[in-house]
Protein backbone atom coordinates (compact mmCIF):
# COMPACT_ATOMS: atom_id res chain seq x y z
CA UNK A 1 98.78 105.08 89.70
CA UNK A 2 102.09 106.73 91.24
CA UNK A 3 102.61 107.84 94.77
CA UNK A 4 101.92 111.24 94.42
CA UNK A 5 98.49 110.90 92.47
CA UNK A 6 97.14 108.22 95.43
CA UNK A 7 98.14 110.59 97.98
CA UNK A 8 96.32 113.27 96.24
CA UNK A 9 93.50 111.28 96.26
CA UNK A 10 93.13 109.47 99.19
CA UNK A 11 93.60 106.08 97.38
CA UNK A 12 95.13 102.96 99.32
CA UNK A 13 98.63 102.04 98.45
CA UNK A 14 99.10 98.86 96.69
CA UNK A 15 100.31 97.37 99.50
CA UNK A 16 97.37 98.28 101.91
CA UNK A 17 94.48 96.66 99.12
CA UNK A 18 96.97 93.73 99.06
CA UNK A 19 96.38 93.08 102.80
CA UNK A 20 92.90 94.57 102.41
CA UNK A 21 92.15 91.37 99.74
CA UNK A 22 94.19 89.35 101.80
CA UNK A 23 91.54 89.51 104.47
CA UNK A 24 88.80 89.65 102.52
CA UNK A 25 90.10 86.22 101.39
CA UNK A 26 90.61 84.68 104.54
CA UNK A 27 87.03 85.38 105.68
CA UNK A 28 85.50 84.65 102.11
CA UNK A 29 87.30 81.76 100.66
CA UNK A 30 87.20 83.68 97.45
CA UNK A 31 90.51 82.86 95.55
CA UNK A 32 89.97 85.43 92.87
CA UNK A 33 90.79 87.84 96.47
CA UNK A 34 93.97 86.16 96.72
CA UNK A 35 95.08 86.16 93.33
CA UNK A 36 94.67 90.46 93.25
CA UNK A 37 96.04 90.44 96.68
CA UNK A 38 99.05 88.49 94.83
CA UNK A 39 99.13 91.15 91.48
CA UNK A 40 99.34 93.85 94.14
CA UNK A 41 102.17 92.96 95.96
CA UNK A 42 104.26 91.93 92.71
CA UNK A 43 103.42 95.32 91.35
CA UNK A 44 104.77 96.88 94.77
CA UNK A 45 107.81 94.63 94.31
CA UNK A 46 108.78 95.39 90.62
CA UNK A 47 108.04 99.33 91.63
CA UNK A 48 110.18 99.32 94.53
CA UNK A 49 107.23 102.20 95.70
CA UNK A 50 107.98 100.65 99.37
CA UNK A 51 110.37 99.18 102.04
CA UNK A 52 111.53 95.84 99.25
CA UNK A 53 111.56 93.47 101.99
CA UNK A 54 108.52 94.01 103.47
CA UNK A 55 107.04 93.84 99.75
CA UNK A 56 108.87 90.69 99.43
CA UNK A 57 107.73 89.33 102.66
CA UNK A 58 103.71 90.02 101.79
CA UNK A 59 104.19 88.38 98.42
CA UNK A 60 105.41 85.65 99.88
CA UNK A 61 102.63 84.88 102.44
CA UNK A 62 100.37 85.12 99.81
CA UNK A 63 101.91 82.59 97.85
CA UNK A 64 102.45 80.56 100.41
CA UNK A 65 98.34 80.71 101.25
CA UNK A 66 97.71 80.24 97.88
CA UNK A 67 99.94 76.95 97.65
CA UNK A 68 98.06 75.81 100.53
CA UNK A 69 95.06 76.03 98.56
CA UNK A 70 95.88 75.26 95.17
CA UNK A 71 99.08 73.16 95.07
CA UNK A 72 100.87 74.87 92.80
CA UNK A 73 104.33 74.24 92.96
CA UNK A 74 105.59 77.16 91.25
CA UNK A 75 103.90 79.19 94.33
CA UNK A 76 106.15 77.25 96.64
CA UNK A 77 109.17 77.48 94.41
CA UNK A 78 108.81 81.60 94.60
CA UNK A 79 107.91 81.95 97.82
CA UNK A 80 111.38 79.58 98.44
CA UNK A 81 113.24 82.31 96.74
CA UNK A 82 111.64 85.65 98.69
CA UNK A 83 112.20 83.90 101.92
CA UNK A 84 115.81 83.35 100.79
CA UNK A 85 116.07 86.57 99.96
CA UNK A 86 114.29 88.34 103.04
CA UNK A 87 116.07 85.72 105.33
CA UNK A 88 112.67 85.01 106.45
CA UNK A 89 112.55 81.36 106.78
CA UNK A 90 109.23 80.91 108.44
């Protein structure tokens, strides 16, 4: 849905239901949370519909919590590259 229409609407940016499920997620456990939380923010990325780094930065703490849970290394190997990229090396 573009900018314009959520305004119109009311609706929550992608990047707000990102952190929204990102909650949800830590309180719940639920991983399916985590994994829209993850969608959202690479949607928000690949649209550019925000400040890039701070896209870039929420994708990658999402990754990062879902390596933590699942082990994937692939999650590790991205999040790698958006710190790189953000300079956030935290």
């Amino acid at each position: 849905v573009s900018q314009r229409v959520r305004e119109f609407f009311g609706l929550p940016s992608p990047h707000d239901s990102g952190l929204a499920l990102i909650h949800s997620y830590e309180r719940t456990g639920r991983l399916d949370h985590l994994e829209r939380a993850i969608s959202l923010f690479r949607q928000e990325v690949l649209e550019q519909q925000a400040d890039r780094a701070h896209s870039q930065r929420s994708l990658r703490k999402a990754l990062l919590r879902r390596y933590e849970r699942v082990g994937q290394q692939s999650d590790l190997d991205e999040a790698t590259e958006l710190g790189q990229a953000t300079g956030d090396t935290s």
